[in-house]
PDB file of N, CA and C in Angstrom:
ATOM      1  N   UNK A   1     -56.457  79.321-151.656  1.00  0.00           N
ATOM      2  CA  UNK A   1     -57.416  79.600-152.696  1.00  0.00           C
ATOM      3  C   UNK A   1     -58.694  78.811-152.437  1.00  0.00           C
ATOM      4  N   UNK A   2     -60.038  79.242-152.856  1.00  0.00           N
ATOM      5  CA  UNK A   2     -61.122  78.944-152.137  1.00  0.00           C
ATOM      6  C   UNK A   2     -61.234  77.920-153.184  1.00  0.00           C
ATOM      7  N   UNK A   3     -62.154  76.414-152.584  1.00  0.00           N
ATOM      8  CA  UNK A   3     -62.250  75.227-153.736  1.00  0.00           C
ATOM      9  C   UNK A   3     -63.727  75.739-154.887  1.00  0.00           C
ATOM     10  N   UNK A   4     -63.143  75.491-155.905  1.00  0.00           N
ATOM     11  CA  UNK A   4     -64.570  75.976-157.041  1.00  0.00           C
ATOM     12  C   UNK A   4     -65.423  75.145-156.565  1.00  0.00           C
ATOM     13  N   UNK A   5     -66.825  75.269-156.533  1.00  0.00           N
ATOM     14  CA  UNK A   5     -68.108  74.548-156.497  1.00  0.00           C
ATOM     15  C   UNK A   5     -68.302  74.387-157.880  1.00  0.00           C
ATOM     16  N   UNK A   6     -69.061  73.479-157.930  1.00  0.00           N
ATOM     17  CA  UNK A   6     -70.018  72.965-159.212  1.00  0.00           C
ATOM     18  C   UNK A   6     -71.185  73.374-159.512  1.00  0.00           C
ATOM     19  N   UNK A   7     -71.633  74.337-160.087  1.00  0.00           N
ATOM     20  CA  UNK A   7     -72.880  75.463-160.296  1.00  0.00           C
ATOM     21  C   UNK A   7     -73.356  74.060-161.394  1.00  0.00           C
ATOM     22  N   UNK A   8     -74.396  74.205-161.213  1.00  0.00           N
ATOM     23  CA  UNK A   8     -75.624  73.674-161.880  1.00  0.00           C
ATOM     24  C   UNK A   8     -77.342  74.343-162.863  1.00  0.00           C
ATOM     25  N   UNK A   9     -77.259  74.417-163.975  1.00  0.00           N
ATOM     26  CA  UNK A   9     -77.856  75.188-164.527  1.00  0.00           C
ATOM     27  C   UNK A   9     -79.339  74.612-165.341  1.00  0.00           C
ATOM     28  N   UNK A  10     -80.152  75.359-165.263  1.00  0.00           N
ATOM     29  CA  UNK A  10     -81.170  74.769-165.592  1.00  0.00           C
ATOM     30  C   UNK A  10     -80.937  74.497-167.493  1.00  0.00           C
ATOM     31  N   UNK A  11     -82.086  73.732-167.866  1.00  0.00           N
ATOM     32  CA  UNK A  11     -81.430  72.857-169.071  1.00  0.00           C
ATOM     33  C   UNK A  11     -82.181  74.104-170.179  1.00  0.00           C
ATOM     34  N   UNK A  12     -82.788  75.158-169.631  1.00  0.00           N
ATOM     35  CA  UNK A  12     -83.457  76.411-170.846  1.00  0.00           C
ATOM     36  C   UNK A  12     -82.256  77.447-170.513  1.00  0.00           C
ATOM     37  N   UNK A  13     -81.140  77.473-169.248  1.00  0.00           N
ATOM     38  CA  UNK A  13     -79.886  78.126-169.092  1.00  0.00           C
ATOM     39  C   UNK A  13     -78.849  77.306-170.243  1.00  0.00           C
ATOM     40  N   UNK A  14     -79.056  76.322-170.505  1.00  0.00           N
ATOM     41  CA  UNK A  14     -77.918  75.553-171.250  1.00  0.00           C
ATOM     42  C   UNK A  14     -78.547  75.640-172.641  1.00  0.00           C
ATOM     43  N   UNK A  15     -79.807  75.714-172.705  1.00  0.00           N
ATOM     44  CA  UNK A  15     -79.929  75.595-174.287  1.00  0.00           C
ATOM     45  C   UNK A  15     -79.963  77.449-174.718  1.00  0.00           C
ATOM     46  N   UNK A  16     -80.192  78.397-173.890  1.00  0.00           N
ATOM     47  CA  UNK A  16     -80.093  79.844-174.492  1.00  0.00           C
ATOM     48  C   UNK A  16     -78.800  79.848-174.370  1.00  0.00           C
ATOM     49  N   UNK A  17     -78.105  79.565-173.730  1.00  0.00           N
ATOM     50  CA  UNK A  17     -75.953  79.700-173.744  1.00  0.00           C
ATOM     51  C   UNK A  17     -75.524  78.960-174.802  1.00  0.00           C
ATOM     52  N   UNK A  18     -76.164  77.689-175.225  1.00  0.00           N
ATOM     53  CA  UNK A  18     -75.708  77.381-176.820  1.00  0.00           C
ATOM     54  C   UNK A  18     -76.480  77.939-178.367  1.00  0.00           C
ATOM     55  N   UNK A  19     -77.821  78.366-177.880  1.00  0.00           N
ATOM     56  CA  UNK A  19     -78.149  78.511-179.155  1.00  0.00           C
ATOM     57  C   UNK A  19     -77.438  80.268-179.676  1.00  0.00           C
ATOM     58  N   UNK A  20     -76.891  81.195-178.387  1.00  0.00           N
ATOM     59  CA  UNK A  20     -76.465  82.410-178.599  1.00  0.00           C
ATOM     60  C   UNK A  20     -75.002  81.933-179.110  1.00  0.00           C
ATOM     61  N   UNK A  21     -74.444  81.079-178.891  1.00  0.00           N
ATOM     62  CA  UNK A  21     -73.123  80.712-179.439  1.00  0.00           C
ATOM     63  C   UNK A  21     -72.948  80.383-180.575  1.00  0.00           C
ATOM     64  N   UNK A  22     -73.974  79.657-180.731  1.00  0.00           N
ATOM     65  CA  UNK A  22     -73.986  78.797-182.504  1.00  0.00           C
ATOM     66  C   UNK A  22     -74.228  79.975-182.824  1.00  0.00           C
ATOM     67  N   UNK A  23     -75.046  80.596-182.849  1.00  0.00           N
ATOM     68  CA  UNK A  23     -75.306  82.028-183.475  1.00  0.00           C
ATOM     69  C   UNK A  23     -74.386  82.968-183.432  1.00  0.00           C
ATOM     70  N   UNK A  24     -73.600  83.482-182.816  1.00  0.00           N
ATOM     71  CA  UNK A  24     -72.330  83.862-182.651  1.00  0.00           C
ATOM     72  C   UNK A  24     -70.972  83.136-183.701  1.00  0.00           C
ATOM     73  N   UNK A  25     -70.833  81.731-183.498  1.00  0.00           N
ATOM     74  CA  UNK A  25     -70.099  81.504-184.289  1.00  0.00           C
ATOM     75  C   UNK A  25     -70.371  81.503-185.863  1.00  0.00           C
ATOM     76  N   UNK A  26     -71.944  81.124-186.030  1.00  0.00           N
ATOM     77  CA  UNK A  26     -72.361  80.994-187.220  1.00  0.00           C
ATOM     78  C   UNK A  26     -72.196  82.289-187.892  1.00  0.00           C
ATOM     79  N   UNK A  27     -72.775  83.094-187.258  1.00  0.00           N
ATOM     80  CA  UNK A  27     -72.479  84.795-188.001  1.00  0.00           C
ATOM     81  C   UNK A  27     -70.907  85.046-188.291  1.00  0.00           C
ATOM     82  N   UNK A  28     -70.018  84.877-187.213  1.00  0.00           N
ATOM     83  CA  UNK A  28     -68.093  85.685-187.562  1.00  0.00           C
ATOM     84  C   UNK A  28     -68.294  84.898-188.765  1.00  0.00           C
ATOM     85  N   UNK A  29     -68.429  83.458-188.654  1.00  0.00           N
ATOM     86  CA  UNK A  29     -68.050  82.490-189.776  1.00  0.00           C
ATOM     87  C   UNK A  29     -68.868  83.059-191.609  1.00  0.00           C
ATOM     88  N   UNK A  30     -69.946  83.587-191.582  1.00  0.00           N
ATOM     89  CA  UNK A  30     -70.636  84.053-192.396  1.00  0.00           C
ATOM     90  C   UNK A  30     -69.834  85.438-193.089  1.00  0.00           C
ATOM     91  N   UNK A  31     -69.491  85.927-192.075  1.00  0.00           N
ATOM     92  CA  UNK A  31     -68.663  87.043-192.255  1.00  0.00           C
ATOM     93  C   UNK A  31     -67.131  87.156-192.501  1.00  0.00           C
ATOM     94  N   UNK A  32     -67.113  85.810-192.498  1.00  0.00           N
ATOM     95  CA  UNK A  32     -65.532  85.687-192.916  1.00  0.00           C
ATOM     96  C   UNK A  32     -64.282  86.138-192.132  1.00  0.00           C
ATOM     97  N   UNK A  33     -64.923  86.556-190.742  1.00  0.00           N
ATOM     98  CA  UNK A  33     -64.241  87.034-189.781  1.00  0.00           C
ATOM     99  C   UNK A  33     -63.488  85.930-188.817  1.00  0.00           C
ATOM    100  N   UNK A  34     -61.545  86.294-188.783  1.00  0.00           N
ATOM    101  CA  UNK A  34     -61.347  85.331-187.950  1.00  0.00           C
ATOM    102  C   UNK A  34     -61.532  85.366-186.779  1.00  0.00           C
ATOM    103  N   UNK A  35     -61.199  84.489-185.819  1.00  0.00           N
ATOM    104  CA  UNK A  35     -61.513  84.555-184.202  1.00  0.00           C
ATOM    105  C   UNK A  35     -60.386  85.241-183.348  1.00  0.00           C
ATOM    106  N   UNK A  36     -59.299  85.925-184.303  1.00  0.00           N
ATOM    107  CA  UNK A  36     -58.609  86.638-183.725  1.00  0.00           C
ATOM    108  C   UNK A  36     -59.124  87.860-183.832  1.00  0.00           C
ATOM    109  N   UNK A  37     -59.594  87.864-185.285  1.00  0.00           N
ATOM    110  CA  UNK A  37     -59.887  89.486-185.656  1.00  0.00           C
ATOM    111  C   UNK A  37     -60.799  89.676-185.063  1.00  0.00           C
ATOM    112  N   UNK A  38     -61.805  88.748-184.020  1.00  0.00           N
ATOM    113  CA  UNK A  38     -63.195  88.998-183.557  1.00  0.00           C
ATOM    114  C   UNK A  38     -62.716  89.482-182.170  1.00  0.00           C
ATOM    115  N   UNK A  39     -61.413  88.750-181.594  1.00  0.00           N
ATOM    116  CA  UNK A  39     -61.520  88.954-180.113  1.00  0.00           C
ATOM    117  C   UNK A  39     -60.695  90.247-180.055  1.00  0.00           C
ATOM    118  N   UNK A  40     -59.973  90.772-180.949  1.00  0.00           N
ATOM    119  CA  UNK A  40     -59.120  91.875-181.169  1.00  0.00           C
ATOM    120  C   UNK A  40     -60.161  93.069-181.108  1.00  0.00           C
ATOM    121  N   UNK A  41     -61.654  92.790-181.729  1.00  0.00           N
ATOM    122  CA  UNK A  41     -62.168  94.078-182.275  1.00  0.00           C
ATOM    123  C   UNK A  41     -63.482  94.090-180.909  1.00  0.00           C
ATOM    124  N   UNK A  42     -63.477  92.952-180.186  1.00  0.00           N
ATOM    125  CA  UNK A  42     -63.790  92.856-178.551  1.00  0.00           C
ATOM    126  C   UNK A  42     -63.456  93.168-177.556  1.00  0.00           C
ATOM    127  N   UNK A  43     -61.870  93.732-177.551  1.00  0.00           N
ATOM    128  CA  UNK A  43     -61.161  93.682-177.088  1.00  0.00           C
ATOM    129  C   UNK A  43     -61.287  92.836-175.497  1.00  0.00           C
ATOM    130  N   UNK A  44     -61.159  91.580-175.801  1.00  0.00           N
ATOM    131  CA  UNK A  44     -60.935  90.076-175.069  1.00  0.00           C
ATOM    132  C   UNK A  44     -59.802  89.010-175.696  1.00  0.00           C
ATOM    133  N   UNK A  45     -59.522  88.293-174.910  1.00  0.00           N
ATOM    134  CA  UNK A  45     -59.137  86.943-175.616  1.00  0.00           C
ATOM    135  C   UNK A  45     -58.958  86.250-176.684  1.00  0.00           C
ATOM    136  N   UNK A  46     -58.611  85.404-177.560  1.00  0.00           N
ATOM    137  CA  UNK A  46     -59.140  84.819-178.293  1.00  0.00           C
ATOM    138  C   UNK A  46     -59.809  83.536-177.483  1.00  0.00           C
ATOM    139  N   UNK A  47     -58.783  83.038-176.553  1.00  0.00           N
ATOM    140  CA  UNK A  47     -59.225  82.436-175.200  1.00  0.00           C
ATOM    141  C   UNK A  47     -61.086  82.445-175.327  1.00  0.00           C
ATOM    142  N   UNK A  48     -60.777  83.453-174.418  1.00  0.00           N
ATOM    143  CA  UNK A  48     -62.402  84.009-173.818  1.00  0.00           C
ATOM    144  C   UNK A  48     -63.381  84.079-175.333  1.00  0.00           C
ATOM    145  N   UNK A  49     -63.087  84.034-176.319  1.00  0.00           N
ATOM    146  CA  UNK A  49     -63.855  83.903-177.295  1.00  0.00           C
ATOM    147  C   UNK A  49     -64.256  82.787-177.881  1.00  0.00           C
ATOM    148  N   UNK A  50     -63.126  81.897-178.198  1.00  0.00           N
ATOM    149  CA  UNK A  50     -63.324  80.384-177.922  1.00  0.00           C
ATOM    150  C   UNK A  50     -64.520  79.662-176.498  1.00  0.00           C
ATOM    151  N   UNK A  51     -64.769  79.936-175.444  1.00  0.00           N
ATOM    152  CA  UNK A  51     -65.230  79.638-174.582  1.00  0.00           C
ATOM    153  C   UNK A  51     -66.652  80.252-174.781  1.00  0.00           C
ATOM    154  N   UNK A  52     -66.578  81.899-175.065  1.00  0.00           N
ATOM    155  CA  UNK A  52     -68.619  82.147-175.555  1.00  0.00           C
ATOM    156  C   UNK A  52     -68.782  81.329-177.016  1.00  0.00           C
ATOM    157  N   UNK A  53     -68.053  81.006-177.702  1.00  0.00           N
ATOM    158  CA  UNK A  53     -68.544  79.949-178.837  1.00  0.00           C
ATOM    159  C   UNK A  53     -68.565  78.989-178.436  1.00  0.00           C
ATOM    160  N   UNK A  54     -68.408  77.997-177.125  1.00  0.00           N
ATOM    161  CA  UNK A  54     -68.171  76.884-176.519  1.00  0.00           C
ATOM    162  C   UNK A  54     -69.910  77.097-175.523  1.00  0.00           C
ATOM    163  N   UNK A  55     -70.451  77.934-175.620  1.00  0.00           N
ATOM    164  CA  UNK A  55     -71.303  78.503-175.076  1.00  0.00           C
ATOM    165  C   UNK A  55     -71.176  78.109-173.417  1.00  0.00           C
ATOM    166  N   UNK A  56     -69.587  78.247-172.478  1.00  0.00           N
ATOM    167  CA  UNK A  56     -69.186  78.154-171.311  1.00  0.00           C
ATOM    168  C   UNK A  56     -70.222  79.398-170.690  1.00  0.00           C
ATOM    169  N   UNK A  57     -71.146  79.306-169.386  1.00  0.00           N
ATOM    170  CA  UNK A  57     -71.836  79.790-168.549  1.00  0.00           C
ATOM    171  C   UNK A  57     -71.059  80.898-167.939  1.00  0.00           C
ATOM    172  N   UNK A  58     -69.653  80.429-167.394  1.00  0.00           N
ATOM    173  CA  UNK A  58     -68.958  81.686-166.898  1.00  0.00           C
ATOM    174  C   UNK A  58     -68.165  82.620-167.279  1.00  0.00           C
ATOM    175  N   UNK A  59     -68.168  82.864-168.714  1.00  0.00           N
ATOM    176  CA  UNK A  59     -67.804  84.102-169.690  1.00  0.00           C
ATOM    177  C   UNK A  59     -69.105  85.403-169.123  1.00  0.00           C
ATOM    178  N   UNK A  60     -68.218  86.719-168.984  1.00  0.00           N
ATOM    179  CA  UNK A  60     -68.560  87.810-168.714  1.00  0.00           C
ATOM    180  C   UNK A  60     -69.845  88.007-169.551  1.00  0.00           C
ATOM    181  N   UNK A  61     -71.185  88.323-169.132  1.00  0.00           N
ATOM    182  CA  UNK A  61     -72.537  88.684-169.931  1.00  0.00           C
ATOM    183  C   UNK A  61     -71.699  89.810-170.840  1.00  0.00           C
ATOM    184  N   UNK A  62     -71.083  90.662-170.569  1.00  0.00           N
ATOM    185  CA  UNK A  62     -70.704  91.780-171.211  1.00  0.00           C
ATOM    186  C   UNK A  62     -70.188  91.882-172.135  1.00  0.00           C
ATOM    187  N   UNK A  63     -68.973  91.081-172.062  1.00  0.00           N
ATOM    188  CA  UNK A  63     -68.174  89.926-173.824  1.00  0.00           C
ATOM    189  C   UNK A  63     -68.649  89.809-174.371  1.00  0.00           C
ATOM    190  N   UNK A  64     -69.724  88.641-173.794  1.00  0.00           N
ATOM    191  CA  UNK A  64     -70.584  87.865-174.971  1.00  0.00           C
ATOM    192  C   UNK A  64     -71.793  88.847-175.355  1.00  0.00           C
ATOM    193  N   UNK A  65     -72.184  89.681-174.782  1.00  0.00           N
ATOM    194  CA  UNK A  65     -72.994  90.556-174.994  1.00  0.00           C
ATOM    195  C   UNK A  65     -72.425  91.589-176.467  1.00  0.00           C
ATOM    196  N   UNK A  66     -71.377  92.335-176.382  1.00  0.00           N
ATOM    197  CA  UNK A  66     -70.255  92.569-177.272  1.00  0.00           C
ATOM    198  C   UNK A  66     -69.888  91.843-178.512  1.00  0.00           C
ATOM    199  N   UNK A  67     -69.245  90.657-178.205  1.00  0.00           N
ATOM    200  CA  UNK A  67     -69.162  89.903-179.326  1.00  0.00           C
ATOM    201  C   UNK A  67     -70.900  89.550-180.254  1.00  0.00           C
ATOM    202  N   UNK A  68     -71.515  89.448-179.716  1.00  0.00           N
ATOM    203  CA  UNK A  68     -72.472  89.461-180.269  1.00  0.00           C
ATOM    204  C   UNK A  68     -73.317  90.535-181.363  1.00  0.00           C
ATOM    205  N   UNK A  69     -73.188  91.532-180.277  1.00  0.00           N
ATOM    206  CA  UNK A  69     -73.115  93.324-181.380  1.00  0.00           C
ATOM    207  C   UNK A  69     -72.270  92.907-182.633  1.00  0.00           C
ATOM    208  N   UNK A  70     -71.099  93.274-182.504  1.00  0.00           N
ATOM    209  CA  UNK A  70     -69.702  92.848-183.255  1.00  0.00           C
ATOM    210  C   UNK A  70     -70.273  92.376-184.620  1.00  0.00           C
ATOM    211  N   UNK A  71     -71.040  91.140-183.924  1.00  0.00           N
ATOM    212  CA  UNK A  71     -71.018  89.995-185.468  1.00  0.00           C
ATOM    213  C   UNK A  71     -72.753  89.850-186.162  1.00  0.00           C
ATOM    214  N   UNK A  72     -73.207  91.119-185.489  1.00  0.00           N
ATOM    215  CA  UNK A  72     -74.939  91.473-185.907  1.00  0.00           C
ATOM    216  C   UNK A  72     -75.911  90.334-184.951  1.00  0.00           C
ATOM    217  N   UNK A  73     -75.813  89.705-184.452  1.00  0.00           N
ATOM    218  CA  UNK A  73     -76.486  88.809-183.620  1.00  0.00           C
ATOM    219  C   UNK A  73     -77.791  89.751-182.924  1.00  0.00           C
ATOM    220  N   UNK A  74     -78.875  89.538-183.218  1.00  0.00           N
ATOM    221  CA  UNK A  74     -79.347  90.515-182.489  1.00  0.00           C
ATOM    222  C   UNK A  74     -79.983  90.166-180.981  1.00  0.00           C
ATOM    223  N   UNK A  75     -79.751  90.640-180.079  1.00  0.00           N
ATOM    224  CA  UNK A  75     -80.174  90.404-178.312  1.00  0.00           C
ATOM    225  C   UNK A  75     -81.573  90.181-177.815  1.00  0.00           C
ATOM    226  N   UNK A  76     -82.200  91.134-178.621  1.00  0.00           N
ATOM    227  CA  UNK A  76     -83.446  91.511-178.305  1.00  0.00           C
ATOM    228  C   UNK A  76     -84.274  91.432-179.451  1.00  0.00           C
ATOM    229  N   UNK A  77     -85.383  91.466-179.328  1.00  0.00           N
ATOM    230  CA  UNK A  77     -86.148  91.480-180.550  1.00  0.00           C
ATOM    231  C   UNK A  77     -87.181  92.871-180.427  1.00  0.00           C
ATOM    232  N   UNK A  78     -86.023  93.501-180.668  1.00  0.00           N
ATOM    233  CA  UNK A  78     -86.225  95.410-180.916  1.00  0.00           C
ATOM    234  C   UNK A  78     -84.931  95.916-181.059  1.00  0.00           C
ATOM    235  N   UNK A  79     -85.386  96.637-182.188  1.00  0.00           N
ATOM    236  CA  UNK A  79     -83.854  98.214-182.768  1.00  0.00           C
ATOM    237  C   UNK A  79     -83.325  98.681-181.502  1.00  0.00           C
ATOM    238  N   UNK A  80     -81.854  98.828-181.655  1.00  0.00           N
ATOM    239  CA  UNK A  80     -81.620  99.953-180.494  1.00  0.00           C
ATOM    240  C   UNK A  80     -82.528 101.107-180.102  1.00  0.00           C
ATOM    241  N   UNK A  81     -83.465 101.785-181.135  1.00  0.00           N
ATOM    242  CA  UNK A  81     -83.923 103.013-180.427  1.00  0.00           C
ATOM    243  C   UNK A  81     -84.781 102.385-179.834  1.00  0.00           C
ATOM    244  N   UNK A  82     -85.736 101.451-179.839  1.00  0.00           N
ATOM    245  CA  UNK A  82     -87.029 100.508-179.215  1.00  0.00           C
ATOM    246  C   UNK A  82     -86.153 100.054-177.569  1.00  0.00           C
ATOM    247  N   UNK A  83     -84.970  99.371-177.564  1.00  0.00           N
ATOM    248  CA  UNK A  83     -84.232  99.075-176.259  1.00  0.00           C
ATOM    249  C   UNK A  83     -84.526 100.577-175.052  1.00  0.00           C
ATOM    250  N   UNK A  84     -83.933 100.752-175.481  1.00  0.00           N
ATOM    251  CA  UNK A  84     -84.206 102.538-174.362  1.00  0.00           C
ATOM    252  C   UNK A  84     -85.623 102.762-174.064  1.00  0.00           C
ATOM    253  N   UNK A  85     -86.671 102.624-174.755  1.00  0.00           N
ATOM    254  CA  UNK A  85     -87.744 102.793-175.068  1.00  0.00           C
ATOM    255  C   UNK A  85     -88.432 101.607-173.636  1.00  0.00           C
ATOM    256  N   UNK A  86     -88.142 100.217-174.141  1.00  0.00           N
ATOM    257  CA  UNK A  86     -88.010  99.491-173.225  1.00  0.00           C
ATOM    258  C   UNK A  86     -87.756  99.420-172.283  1.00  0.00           C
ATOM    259  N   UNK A  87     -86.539  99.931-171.886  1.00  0.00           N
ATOM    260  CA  UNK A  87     -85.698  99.675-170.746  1.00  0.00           C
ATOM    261  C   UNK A  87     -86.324 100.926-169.845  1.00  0.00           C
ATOM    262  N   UNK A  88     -87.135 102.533-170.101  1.00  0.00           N
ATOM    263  CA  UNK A  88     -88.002 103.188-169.298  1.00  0.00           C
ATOM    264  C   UNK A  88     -88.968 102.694-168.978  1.00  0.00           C
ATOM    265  N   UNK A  89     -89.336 101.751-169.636  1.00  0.00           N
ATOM    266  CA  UNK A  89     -90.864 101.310-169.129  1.00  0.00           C
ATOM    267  C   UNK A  89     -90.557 100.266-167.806  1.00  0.00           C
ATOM    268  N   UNK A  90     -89.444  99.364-167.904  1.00  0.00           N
ATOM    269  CA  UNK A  90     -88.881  98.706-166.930  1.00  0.00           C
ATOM    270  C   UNK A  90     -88.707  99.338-165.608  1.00  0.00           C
ATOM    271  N   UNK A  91     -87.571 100.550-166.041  1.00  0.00           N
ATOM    272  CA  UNK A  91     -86.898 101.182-164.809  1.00  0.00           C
ATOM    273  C   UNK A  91     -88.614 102.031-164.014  1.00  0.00           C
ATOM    274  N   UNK A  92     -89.518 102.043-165.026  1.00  0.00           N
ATOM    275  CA  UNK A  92     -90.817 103.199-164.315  1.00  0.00           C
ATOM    276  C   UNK A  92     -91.188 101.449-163.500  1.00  0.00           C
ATOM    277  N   UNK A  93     -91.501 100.386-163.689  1.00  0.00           N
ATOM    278  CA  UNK A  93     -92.016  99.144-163.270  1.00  0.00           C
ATOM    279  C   UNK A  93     -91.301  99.240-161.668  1.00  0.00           C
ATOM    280  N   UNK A  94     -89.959  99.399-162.087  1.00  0.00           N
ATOM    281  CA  UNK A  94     -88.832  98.589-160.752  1.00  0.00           C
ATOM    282  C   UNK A  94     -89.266  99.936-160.103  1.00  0.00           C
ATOM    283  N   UNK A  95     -89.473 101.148-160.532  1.00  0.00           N
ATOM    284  CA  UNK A  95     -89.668 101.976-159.400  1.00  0.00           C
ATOM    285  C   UNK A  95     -91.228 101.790-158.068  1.00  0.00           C
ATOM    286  N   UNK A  96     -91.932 101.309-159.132  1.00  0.00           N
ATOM    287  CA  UNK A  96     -92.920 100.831-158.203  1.00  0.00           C
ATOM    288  C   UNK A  96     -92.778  99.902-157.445  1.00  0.00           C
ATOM    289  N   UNK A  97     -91.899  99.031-157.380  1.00  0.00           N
ATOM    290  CA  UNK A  97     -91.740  97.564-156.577  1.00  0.00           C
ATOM    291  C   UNK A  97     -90.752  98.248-155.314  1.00  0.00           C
ATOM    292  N   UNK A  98     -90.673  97.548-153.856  1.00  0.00           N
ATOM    293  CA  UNK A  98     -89.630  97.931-153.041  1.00  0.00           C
ATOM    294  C   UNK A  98     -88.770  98.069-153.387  1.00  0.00           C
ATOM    295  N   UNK A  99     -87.986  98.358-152.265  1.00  0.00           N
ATOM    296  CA  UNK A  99     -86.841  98.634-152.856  1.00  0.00           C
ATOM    297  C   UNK A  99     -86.129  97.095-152.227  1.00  0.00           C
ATOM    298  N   UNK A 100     -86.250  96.383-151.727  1.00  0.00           N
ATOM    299  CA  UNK A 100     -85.907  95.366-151.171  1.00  0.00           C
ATOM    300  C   UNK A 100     -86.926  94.611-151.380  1.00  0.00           C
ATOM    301  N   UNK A 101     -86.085  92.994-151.395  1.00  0.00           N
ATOM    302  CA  UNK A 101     -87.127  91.788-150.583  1.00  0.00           C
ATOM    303  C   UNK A 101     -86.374  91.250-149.781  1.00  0.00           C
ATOM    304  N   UNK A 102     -86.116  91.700-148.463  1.00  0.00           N
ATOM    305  CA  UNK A 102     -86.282  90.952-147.260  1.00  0.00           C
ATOM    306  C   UNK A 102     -87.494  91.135-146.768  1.00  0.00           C
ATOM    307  N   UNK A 103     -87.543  89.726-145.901  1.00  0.00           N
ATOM    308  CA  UNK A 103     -88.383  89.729-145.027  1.00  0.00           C
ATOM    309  C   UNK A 103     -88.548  90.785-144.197  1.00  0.00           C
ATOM    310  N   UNK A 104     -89.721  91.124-143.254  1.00  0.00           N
ATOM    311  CA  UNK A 104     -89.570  92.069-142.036  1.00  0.00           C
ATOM    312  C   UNK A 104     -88.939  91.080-140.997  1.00  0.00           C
ATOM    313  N   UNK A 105     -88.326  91.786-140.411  1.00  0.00           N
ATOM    314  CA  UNK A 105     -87.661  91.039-139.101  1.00  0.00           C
ATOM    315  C   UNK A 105     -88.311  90.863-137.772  1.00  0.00           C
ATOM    316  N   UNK A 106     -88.422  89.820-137.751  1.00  0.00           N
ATOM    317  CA  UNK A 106     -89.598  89.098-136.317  1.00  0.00           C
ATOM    318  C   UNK A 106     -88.838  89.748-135.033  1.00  0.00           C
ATOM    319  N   UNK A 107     -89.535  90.471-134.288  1.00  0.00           N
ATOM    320  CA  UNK A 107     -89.208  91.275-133.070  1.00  0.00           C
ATOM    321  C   UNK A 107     -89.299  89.457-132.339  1.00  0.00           C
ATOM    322  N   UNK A 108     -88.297  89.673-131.265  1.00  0.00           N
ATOM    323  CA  UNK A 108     -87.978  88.537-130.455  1.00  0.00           C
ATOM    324  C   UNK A 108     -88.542  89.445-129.226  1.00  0.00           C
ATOM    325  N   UNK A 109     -89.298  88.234-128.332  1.00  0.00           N
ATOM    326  CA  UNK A 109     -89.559  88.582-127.533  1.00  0.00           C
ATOM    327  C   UNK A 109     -88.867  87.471-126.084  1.00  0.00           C
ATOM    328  N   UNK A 110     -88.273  88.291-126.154  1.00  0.00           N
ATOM    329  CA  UNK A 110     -86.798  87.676-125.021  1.00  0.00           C
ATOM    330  C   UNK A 110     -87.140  87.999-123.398  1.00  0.00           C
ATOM    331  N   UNK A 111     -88.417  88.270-123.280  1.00  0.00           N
ATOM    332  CA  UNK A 111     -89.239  88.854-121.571  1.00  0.00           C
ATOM    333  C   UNK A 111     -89.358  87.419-121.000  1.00  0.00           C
ATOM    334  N   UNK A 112     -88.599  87.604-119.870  1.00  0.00           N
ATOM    335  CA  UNK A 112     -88.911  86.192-119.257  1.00  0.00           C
ATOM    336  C   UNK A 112     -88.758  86.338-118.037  1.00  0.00           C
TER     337      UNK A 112
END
């Protein structure tokens, strides 16, 4: 089994992974919702739910993305119909950019 490394995260990565958690927990808790009934209606863990309220870095974006829906947290600061709306203006952006960033590759000149 390969040895885990120690990932290191910048300190605006550690403070958006806790302030979405407190917010996460603060809302089920508002709602009177337990952390079973939350990870049941997530369908995850209670585990893995404990850990995005722990605001842990390596919980699935998609969970916590989920659990978050779930308990009204909102992601974005726009309605679902505004997201889509968004997210074309993006995908028209990324279409203009390469399609890659690599470098070009330096022709070797191996004549000798």
């Amino acid at each position: 089994m390969p040895k885990s490394s120690a990932r290191t995260y910048s300190s605006y990565t550690e403070e958006a992974l806790t302030l979405l958690a407190k917010l996460i927990r603060a809302s089920r808790l508002e709602q009177k919702m337990s952390a079973q009934e939350l990870a049941d209606r997530a369908g995850i863990s209670r585990g893995m739910l404990s850990r995005i309220e722990k605001a842990d870095p390596k919980c699935e974006i998609g969970a916590t993305f989920e659990v978050a829906r779930i308990v009204g947290v909102t992601l974005f600061e726009a309605e679902p119909g505004r997201l889509t709306m968004q997210l074309k203006q993006v995908e028209a952006k990324l279409a203009l950019l390469p399609k890659s960033a690599r470098k070009a590759k330096r022709k070797v000149i191996d004549d000798f």
